[in-house]
Protein backbone atom coordinates (compact mmCIF):
# COMPACT_ATOMS: atom_id res chain seq x y z
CA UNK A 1 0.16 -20.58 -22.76
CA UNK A 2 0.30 -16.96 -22.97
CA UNK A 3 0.06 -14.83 -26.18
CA UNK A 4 2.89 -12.71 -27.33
CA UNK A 5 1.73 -9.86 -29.15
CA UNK A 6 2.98 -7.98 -31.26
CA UNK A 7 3.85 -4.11 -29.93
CA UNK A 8 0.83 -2.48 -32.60
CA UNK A 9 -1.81 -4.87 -31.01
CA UNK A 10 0.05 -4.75 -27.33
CA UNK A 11 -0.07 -1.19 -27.28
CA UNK A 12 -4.13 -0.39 -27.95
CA UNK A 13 -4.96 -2.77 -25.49
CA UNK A 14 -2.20 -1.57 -22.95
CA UNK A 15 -4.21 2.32 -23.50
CA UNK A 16 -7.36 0.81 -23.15
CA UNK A 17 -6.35 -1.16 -20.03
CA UNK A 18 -5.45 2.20 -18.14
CA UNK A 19 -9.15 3.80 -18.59
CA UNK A 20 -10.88 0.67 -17.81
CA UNK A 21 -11.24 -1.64 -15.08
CA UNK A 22 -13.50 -5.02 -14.81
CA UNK A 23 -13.87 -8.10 -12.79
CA UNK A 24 -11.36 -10.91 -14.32
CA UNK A 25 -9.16 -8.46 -16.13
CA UNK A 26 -5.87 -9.52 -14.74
CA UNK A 27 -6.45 -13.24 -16.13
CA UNK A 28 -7.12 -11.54 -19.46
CA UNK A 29 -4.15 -9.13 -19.72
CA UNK A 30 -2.25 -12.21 -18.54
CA UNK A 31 -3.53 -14.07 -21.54
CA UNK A 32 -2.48 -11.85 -23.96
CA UNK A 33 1.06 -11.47 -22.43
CA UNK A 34 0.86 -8.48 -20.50
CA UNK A 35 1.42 -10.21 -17.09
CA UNK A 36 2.15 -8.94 -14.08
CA UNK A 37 3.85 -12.17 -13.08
CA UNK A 38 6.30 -10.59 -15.99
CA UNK A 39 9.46 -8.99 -14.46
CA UNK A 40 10.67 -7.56 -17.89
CA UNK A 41 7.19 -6.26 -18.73
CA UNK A 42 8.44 -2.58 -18.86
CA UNK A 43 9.88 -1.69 -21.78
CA UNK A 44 13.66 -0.69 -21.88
CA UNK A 45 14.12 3.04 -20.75
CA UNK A 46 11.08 3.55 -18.82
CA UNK A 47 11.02 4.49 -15.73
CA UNK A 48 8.18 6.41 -15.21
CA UNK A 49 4.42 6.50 -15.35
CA UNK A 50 1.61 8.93 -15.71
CA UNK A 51 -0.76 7.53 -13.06
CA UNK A 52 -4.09 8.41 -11.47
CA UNK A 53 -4.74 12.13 -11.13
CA UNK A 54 -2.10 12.75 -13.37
CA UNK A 55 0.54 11.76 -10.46
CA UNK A 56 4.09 10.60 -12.41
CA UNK A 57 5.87 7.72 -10.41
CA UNK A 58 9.00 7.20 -11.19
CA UNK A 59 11.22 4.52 -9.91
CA UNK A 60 14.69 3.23 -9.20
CA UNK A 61 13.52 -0.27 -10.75
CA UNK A 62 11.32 -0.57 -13.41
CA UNK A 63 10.94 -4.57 -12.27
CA UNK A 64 9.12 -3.41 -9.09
CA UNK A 65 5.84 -5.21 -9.31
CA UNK A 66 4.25 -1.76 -8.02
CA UNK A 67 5.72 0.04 -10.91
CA UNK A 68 4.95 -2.82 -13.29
CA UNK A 69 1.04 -2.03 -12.31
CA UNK A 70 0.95 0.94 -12.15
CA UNK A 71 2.64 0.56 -16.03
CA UNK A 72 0.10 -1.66 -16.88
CA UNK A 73 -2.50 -0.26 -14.90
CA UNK A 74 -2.44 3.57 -14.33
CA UNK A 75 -3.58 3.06 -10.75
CA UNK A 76 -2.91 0.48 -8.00
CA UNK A 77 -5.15 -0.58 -5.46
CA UNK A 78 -8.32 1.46 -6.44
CA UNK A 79 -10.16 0.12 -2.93
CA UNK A 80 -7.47 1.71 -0.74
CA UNK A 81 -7.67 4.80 -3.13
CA UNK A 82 -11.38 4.71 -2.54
CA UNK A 83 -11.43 4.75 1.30
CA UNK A 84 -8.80 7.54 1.73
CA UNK A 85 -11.59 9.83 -0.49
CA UNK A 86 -14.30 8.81 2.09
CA UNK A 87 -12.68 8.60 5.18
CA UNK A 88 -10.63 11.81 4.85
CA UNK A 89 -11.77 15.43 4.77
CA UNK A 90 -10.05 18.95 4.49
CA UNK A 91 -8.26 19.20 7.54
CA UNK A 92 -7.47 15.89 8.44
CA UNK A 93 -4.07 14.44 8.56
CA UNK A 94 -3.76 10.69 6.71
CA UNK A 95 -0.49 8.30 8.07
CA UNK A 96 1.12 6.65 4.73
CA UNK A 97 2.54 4.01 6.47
CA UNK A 98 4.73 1.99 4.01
CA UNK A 99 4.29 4.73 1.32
CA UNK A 100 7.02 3.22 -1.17
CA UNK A 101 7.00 5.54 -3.88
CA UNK A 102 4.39 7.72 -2.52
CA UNK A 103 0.92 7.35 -4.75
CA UNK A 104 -0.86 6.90 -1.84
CA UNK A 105 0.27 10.26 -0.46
CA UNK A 106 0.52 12.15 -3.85
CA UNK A 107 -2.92 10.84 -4.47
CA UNK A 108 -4.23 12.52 -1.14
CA UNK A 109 -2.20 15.06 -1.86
CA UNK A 110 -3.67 16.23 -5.60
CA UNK A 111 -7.59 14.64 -4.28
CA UNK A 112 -7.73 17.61 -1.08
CA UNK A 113 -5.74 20.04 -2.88
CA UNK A 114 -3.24 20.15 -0.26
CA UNK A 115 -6.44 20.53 2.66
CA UNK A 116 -5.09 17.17 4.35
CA UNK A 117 -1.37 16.81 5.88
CA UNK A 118 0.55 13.67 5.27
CA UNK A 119 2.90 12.27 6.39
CA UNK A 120 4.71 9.16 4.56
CA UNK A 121 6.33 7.05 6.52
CA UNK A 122 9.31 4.87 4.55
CA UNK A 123 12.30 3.05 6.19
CA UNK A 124 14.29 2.02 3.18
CA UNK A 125 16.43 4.60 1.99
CA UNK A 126 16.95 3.50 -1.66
CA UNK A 127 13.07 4.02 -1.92
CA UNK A 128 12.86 6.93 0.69
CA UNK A 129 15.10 8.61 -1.90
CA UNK A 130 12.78 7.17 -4.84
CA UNK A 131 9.40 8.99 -2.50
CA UNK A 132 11.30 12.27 -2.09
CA UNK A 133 12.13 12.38 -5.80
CA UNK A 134 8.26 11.84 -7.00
CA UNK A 135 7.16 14.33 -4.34
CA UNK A 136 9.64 16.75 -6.03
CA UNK A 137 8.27 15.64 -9.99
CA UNK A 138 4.53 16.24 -8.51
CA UNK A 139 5.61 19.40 -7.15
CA UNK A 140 4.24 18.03 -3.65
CA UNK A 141 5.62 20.48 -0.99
CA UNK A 142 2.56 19.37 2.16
CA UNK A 143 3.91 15.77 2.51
CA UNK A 144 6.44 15.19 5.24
CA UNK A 145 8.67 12.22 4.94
CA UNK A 146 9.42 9.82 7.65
CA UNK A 147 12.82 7.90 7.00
CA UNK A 148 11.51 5.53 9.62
CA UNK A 149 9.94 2.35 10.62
CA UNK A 150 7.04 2.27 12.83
CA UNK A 151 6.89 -0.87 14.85
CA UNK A 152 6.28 -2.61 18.37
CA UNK A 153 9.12 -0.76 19.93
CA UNK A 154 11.34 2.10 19.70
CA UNK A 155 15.28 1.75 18.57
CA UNK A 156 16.96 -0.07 16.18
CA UNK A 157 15.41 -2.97 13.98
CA UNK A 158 16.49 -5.40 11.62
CA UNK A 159 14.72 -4.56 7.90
CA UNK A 160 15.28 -7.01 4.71
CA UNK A 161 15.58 -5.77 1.76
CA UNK A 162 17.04 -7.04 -1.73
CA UNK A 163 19.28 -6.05 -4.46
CA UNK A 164 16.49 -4.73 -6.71
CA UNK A 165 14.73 -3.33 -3.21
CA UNK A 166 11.15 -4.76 -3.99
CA UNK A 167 8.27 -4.01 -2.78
CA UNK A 168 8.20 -6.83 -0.13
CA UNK A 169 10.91 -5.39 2.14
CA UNK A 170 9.96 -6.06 5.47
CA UNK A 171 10.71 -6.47 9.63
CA UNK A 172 9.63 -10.40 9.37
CA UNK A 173 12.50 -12.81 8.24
CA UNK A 174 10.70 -16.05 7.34
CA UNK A 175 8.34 -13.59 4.96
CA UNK A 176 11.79 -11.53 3.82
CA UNK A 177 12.82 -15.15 2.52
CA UNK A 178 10.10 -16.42 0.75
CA UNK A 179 10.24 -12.97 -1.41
CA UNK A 180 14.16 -13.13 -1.86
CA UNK A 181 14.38 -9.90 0.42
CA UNK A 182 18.05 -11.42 1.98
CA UNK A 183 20.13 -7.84 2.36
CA UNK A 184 19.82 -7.11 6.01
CA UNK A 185 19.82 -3.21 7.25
CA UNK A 186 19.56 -1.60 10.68
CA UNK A 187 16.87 1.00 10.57
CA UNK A 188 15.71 3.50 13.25
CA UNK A 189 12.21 2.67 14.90
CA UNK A 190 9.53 4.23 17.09
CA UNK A 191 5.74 3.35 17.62
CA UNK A 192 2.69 4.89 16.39
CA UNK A 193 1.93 5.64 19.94
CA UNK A 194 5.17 7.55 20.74
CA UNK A 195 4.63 9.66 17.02
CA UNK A 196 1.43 10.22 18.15
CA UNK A 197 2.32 11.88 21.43
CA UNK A 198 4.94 13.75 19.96
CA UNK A 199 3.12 15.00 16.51
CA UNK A 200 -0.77 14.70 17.38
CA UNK A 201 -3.05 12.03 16.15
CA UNK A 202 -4.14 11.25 12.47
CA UNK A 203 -7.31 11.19 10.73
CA UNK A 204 -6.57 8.05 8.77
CA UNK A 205 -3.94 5.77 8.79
CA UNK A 206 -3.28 3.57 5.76
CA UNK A 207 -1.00 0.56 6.74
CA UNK A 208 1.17 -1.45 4.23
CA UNK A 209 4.22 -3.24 5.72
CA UNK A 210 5.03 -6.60 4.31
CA UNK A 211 3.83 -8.79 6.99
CA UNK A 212 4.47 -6.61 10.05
CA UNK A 213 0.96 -4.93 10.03
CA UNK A 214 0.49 -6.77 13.79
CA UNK A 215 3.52 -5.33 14.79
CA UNK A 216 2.79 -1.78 14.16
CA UNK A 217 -0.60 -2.53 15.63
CA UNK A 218 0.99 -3.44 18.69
CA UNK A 219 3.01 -0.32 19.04
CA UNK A 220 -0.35 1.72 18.41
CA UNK A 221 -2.84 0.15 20.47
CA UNK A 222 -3.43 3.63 23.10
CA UNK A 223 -3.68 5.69 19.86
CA UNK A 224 -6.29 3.38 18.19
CA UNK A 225 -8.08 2.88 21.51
CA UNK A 226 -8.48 6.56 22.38
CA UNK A 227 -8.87 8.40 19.16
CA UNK A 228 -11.59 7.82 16.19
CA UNK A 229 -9.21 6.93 13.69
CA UNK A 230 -9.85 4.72 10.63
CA UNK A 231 -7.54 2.27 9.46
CA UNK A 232 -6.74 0.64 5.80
CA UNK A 233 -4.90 -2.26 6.51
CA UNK A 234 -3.27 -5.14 4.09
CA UNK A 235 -4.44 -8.59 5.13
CA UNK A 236 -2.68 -11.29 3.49
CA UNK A 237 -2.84 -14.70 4.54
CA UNK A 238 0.83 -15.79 3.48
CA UNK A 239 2.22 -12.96 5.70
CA UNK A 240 0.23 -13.93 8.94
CA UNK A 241 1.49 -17.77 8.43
CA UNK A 242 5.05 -16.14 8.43
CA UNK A 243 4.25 -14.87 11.54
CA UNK A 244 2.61 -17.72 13.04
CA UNK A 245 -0.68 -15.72 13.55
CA UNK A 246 -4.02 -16.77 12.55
CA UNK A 247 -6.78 -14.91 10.51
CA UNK A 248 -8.91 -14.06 13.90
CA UNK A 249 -5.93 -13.75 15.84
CA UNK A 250 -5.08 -10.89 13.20
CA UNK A 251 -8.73 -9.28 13.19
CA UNK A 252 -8.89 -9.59 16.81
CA UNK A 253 -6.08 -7.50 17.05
CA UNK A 254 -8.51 -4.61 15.66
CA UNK A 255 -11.61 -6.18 17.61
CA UNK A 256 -10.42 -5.57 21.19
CA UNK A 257 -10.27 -2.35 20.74
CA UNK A 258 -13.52 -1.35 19.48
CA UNK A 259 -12.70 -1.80 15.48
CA UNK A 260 -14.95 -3.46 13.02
CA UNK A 261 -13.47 -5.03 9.51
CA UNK A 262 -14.92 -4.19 6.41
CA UNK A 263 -14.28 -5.09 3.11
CA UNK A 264 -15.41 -3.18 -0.39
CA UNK A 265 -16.74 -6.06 -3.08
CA UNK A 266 -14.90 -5.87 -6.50
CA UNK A 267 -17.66 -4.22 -9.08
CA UNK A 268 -18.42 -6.55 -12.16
CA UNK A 269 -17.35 -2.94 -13.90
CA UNK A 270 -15.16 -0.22 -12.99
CA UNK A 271 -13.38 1.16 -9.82
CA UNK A 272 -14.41 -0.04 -6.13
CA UNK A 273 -17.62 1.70 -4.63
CA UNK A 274 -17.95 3.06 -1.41
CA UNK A 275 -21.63 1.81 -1.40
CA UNK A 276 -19.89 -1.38 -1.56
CA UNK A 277 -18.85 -1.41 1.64
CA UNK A 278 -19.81 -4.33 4.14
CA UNK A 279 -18.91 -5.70 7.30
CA UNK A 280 -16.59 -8.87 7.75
CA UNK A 281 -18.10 -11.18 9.83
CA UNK A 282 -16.31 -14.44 9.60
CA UNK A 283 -12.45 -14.20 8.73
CA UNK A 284 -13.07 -17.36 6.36
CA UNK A 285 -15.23 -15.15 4.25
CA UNK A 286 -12.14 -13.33 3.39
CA UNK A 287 -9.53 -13.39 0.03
CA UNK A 288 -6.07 -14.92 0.87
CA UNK A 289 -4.90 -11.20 0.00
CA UNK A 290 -7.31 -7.40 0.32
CA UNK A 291 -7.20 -4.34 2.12
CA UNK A 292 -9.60 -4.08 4.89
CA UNK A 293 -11.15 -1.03 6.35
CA UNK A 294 -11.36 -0.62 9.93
CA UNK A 295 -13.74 1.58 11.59
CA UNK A 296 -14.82 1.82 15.38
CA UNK A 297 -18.05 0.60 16.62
């Protein structure tokens, strides 16, 4: 059973926790009751944190299990954070796709000084209007936001979301109900291939959607196949089964069109490592839930 600590001992280790990172420290933290699996593990009255780079996230809803991380953390997901430093370069332009409250972009944003052009795609407007107001606290003025959902068609689609608009809103309804996302919105839609024509490639895309990751695949396949552009995709097992698709159907979905998964190995000690980096072979090898990076052949 977790421990419940008192604040003078919670506090030191919650400090130390934000400079340090280490194979097996999420079962630790958990065992000294600062769990993630918490939903009232942010204090009363905070609602925003000082993050990597010195980014400040704030939220509409300190229960967001992003926010609760990043609370607990300073960072979240320090592989994805990783790959956008090696894959991008001055010049380039990085897709946020599912950018949520935006440390993905303002994270690009502070690492290239403004040298790469986002843009931060975000379909639900209670956290659209979260993004726009941490691109305004971070002073952010290069990252163009995309009230919009990129999918396998253009028009109107069907997005769940919830009361507390978690971070598991999505397109797919059997993964919308497992998460408790049951509010129902109509939100406008295009594919990466028709943003593409319109607005030019990107450099790197980073792609975060709940479940729908295929989807938006789908809608992008001329862009991928034509254009050297790496993607940093979620791949999590419960979402495919939602979706009745299998882990090679998923990867294959990359693999037709010249793609090859990779996956960066959690350290024993500190932050991922690009040198890390190795090729994913046999979908069974994978975690039920990681980021994979794409590159072409």
């Amino acid at each position: 059973m977790p421990l419940h600590l008192p604040a003078r001992v919670a506090s030191p280790l919650l400090a130390l926790s934000r400079r340090v990172s280490f194979r097996g420290k999420l079962r630790l933290l958990n065992a000294v009751g600062l769990s993630l699996a918490n939903r009232e593990l942010v204090p009363d009255g905070v609602d925003r944190v000082r993050s990597v780079g010195g980014i400040t996230i704030s939220t509409h809803d300190p229960r967001d299990v992003m926010f609760r991380e990043l609370w607990l953390h300073g960072h979240y997901q320090d592989d994805v954070l990783v790959g956008l430093a090696h894959l991008l370069e001055p010049g380039g332009v990085f897709w946020d796709v599912g950018a949520n409250f935006g440390l993905m972009s303002l994270w690009v944003e502070h690492r290239f000084k403004g040298q790469v052009r986002t843009v931060a795609f975000e379909p639900a407007p209670t956290v659209a209007a979260t993004l726009r107001r941490n691109l305004e606290l971070n002073h952010a003025r290069g990252i163009q936001v995309e009230q919009i959902c990129l999918s396998d068609r253009p028009g109107k689609v069907t997005f769940y979301t919830s009361a507390d608009h978690s971070w598991n809103a999505t397109l797919i309804p059997a993964f919308a109900r497992k998460y408790g996302e049951d509010i129902a919105i109509e939100v406008d839609a295009t594919t990466m291939d028709a943003y593409a024509t319109a607005h030019g490639p990107p450099t790197v895309i980073k792609l975060d959607v709940e479940g729908a990751e295929h989807l938006v695949v789908m809608g992008g396949q001329k862009l991928l196949r034509d254009h050297d552009v790496a993607v940093i995709a979620e791949y999590n097992t419960v979402a495919l089964a939602a979706v009745g698709l299998s882990p090679a159907q998923y990867l294959e979905l990359f693999t037709k069109i010249g793609y090859r998964p990779h996956l960066l190995r959690r350290p024993l000690w500190g932050w991922h490592r690009w040198a890390s980096l190795h090729e994913v072979r046999d979908p069974a090898a994978l975690p039920g839930l990681c980021n994979l990076i794409l590159l072409k052949r």
